[in-house]
N, C-alpha and C. Protein backbone atom coordinates (compact mmCIF):
# COMPACT_ATOMS: atom_id res chain seq x y z
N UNK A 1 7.96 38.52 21.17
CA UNK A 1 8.70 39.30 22.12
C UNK A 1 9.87 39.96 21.38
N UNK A 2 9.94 40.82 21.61
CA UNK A 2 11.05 42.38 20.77
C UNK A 2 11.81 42.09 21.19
N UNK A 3 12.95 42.69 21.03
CA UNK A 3 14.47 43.01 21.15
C UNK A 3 14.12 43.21 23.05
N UNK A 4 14.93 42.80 23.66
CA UNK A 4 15.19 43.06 25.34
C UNK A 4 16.49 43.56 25.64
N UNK A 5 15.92 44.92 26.41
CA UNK A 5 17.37 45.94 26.46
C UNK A 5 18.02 45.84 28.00
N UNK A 6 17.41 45.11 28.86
CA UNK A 6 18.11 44.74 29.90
C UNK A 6 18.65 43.41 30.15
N UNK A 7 19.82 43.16 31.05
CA UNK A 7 19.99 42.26 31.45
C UNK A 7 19.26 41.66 32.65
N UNK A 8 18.39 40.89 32.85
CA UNK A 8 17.89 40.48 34.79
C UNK A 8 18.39 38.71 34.80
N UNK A 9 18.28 38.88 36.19
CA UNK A 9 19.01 37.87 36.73
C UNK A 9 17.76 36.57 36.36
N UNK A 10 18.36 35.19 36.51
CA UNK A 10 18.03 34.23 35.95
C UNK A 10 16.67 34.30 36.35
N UNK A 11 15.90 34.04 35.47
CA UNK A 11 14.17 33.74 35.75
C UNK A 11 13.72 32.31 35.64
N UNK A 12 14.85 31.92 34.12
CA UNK A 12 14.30 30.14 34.08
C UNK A 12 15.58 29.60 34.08
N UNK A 13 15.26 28.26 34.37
CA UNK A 13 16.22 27.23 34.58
C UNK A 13 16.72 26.50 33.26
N UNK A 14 17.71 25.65 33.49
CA UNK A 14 18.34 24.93 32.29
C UNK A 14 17.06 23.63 32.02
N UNK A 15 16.36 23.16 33.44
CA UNK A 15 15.29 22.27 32.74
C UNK A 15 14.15 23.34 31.75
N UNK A 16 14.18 24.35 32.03
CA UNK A 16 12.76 25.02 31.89
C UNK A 16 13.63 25.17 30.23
N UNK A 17 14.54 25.59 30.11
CA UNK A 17 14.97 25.78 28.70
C UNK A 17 15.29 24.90 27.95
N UNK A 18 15.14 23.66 28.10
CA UNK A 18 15.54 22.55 27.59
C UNK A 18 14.38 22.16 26.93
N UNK A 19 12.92 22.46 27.69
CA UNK A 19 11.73 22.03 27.84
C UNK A 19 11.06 22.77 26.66
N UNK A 20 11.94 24.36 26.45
CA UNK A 20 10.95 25.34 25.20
C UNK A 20 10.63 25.01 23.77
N UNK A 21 10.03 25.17 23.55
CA UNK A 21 9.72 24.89 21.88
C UNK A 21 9.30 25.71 21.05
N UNK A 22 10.22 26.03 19.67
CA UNK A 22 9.95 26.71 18.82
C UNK A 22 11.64 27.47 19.18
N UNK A 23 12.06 28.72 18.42
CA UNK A 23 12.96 29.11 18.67
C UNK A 23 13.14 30.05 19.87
N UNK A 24 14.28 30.53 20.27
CA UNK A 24 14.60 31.24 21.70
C UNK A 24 16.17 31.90 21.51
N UNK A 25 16.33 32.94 21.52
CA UNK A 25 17.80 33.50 21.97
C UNK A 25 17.90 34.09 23.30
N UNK A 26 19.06 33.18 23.62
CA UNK A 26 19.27 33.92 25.33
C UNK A 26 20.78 34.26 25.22
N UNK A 27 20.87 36.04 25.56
CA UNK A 27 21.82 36.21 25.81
C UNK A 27 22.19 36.79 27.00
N UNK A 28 23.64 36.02 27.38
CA UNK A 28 24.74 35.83 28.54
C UNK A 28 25.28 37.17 28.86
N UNK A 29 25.23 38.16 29.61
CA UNK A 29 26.06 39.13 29.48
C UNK A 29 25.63 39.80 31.23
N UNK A 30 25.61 41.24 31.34
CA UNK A 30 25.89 42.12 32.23
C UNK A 30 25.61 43.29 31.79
N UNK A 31 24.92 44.51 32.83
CA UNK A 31 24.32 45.67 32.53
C UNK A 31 25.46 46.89 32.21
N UNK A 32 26.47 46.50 33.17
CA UNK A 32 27.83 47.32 33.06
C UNK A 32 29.18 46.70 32.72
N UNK A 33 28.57 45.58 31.82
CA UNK A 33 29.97 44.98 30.21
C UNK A 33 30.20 46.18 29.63
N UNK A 34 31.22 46.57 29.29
CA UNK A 34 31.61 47.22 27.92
C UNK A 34 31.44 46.98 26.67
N UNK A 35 31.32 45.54 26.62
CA UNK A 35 31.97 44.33 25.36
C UNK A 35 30.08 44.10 24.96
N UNK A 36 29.38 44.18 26.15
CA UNK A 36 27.74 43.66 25.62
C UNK A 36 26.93 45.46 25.48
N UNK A 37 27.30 46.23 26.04
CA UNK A 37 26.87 47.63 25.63
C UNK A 37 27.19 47.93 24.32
N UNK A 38 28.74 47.53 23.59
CA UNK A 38 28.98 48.09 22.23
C UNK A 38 28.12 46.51 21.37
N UNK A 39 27.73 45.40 21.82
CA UNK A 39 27.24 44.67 20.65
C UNK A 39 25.32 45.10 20.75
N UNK A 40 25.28 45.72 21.51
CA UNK A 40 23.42 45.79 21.57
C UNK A 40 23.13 46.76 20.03
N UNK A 41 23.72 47.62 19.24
CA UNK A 41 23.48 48.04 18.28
C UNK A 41 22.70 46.96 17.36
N UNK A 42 24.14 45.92 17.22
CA UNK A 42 23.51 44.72 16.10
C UNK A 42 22.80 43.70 16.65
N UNK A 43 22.89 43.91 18.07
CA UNK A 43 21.48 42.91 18.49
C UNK A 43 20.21 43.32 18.33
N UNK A 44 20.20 44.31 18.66
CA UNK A 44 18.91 44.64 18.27
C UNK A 44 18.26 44.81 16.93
N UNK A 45 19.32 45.56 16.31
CA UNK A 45 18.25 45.28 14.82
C UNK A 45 18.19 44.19 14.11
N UNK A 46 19.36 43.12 14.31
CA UNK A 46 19.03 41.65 14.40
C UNK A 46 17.89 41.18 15.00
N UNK A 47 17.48 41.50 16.23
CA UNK A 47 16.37 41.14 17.05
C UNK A 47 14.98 41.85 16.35
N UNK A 48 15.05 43.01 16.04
CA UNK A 48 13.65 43.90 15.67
C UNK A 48 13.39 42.90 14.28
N UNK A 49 14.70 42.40 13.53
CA UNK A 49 13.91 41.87 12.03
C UNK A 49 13.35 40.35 12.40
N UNK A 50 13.35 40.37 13.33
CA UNK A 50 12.61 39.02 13.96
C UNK A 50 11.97 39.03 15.19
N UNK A 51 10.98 39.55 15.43
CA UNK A 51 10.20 39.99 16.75
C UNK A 51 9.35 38.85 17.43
N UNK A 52 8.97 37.79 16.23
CA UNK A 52 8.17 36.72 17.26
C UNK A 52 9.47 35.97 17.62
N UNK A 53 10.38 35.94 17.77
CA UNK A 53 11.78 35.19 18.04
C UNK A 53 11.72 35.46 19.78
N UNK A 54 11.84 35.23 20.74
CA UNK A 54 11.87 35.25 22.24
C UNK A 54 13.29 35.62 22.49
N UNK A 55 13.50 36.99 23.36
CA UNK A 55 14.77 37.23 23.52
C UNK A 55 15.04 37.18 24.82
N UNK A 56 15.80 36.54 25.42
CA UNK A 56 15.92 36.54 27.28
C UNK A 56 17.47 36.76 27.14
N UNK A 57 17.32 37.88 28.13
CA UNK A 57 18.72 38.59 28.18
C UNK A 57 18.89 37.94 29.67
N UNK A 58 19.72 37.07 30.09
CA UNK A 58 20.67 37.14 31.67
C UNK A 58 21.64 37.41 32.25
N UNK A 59 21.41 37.84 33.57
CA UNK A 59 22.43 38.33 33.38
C UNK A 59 23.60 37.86 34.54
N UNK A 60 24.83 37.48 33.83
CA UNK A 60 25.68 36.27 34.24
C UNK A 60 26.85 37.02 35.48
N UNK A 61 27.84 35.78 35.71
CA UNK A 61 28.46 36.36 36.82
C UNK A 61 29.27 35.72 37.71
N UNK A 62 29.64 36.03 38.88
CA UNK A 62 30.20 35.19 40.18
C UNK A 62 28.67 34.36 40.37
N UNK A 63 28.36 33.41 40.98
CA UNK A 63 27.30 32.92 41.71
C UNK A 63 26.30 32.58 40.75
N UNK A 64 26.34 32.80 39.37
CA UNK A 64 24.77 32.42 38.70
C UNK A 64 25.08 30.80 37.38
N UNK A 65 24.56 30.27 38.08
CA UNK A 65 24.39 28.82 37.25
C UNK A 65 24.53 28.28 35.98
N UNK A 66 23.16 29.11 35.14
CA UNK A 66 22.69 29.23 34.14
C UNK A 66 23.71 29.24 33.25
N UNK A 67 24.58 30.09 33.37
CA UNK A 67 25.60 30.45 32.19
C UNK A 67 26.58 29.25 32.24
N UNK A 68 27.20 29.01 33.41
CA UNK A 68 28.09 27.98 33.35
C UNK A 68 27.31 26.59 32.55
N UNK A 69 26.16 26.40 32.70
CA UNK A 69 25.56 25.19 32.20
C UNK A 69 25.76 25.17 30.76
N UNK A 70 25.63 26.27 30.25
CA UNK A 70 26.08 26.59 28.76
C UNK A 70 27.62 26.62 28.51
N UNK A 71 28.25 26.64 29.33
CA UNK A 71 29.68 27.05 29.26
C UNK A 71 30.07 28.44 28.77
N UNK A 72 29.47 29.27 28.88
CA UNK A 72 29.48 30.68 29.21
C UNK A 72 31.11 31.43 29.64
N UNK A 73 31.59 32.34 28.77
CA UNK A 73 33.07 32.31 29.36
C UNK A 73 33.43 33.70 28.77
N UNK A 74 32.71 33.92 28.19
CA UNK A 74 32.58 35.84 27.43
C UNK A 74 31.62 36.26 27.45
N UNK A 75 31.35 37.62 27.31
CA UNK A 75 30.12 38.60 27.52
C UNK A 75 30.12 39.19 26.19
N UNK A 76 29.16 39.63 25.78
CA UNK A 76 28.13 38.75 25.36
C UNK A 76 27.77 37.70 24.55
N UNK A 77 27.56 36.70 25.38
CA UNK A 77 27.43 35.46 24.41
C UNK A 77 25.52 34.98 24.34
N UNK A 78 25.42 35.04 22.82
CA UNK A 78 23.99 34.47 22.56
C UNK A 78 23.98 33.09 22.41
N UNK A 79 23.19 32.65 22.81
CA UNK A 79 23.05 31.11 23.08
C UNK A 79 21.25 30.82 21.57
N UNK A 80 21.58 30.56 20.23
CA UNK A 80 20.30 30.63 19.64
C UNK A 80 19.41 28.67 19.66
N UNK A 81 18.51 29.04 20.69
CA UNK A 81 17.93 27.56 20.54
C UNK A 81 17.00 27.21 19.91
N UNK A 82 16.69 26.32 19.27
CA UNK A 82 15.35 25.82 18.85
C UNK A 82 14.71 24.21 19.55
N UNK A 83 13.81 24.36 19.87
CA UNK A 83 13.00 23.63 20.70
C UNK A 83 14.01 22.72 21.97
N UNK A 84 14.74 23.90 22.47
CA UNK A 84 15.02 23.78 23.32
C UNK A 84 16.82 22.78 23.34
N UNK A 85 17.14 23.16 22.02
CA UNK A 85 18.63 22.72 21.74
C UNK A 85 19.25 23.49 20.99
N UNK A 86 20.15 23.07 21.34
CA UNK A 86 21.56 24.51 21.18
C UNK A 86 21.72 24.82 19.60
N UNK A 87 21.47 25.17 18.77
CA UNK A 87 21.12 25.35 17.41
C UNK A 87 22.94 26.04 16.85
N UNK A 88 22.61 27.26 17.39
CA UNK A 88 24.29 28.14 17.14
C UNK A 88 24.68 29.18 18.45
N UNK A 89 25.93 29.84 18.59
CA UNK A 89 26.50 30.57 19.47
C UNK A 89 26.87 31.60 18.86
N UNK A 90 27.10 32.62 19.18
CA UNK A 90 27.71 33.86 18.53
C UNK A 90 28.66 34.75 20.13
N UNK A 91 29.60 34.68 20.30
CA UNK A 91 30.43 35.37 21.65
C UNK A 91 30.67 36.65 20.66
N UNK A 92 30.63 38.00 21.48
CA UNK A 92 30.69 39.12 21.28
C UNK A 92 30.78 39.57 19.72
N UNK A 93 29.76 39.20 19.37
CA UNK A 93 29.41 39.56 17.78
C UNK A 93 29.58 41.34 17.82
N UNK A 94 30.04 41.35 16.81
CA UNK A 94 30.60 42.83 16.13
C UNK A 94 29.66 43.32 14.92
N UNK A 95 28.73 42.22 14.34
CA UNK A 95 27.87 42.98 13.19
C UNK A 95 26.86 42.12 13.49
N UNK A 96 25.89 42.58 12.99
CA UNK A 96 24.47 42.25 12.31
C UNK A 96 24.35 40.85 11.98
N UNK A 97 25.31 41.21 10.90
CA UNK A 97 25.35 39.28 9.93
C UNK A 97 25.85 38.21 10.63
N UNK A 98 26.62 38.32 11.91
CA UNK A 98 27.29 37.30 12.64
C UNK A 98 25.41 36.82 13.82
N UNK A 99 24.77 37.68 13.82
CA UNK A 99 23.28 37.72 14.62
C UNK A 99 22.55 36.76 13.58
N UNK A 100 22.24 37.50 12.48
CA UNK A 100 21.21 36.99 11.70
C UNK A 100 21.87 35.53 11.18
N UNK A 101 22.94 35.06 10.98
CA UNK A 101 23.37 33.81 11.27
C UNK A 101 22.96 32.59 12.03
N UNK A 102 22.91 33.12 13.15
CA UNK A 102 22.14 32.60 14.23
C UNK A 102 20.93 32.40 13.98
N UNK A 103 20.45 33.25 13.77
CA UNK A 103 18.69 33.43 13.82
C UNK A 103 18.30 32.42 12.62
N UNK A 104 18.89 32.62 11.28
CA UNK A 104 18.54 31.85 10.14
C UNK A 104 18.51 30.03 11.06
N UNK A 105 19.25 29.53 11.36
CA UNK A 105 19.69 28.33 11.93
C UNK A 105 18.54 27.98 13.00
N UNK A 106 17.60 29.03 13.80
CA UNK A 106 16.66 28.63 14.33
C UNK A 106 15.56 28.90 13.90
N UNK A 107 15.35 29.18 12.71
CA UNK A 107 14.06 29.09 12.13
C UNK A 107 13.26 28.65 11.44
């Protein structure tokens, strides 16, 4: 699964993500952030140099769960897991190398 250019509202749960295996980046953010519109440059080509990597974008807020379970408290925050544990975090990454950081750590 490629780079994901939207944010949608929660699809899986904290059991269902706990449960995944192999690696996973889910990132925390909003369609009309400022702060997650200027980091999608280096997410994505972070994301394209790793395409079998699973990207679930959600999208966080007043009322949505998911994020608080992570402790979620800035936009955009990537959450990088591997088999379903918290591996590394990156909150509003500014380059590439602060991404691929992440990614190295779940693979």
């Amino acid at each position: 699964m490629p780079y994901t250019s939207q944010y949608t509202p929660e699809t899986l749960s904290r059991d269902e993500l706990d449960q995944t295996s192999g690696p996973m980046v889910i990132e925390f953010g909003t369609n009309w952030c400022g702060f997650c519109k200027g980091a999608q440059a280096a997410i994505k080509v972070a994301m394209d140099n790793h395409p079998d990597i699973p990207h679930v974008k959600v999208e966080d807020g007043k009322g949505r769960r998911l994020g608080r379970t992570f402790g979620v408290k800035l936009w955009p925050s990537l959450i990088f897991l591997k088999d379903g544990e918290e591996m590394a975090r990156v909150v509003r990454p500014d380059n590439r190398e602060d991404i691929e950081d992440g990614l190295t750590k779940i693979l």
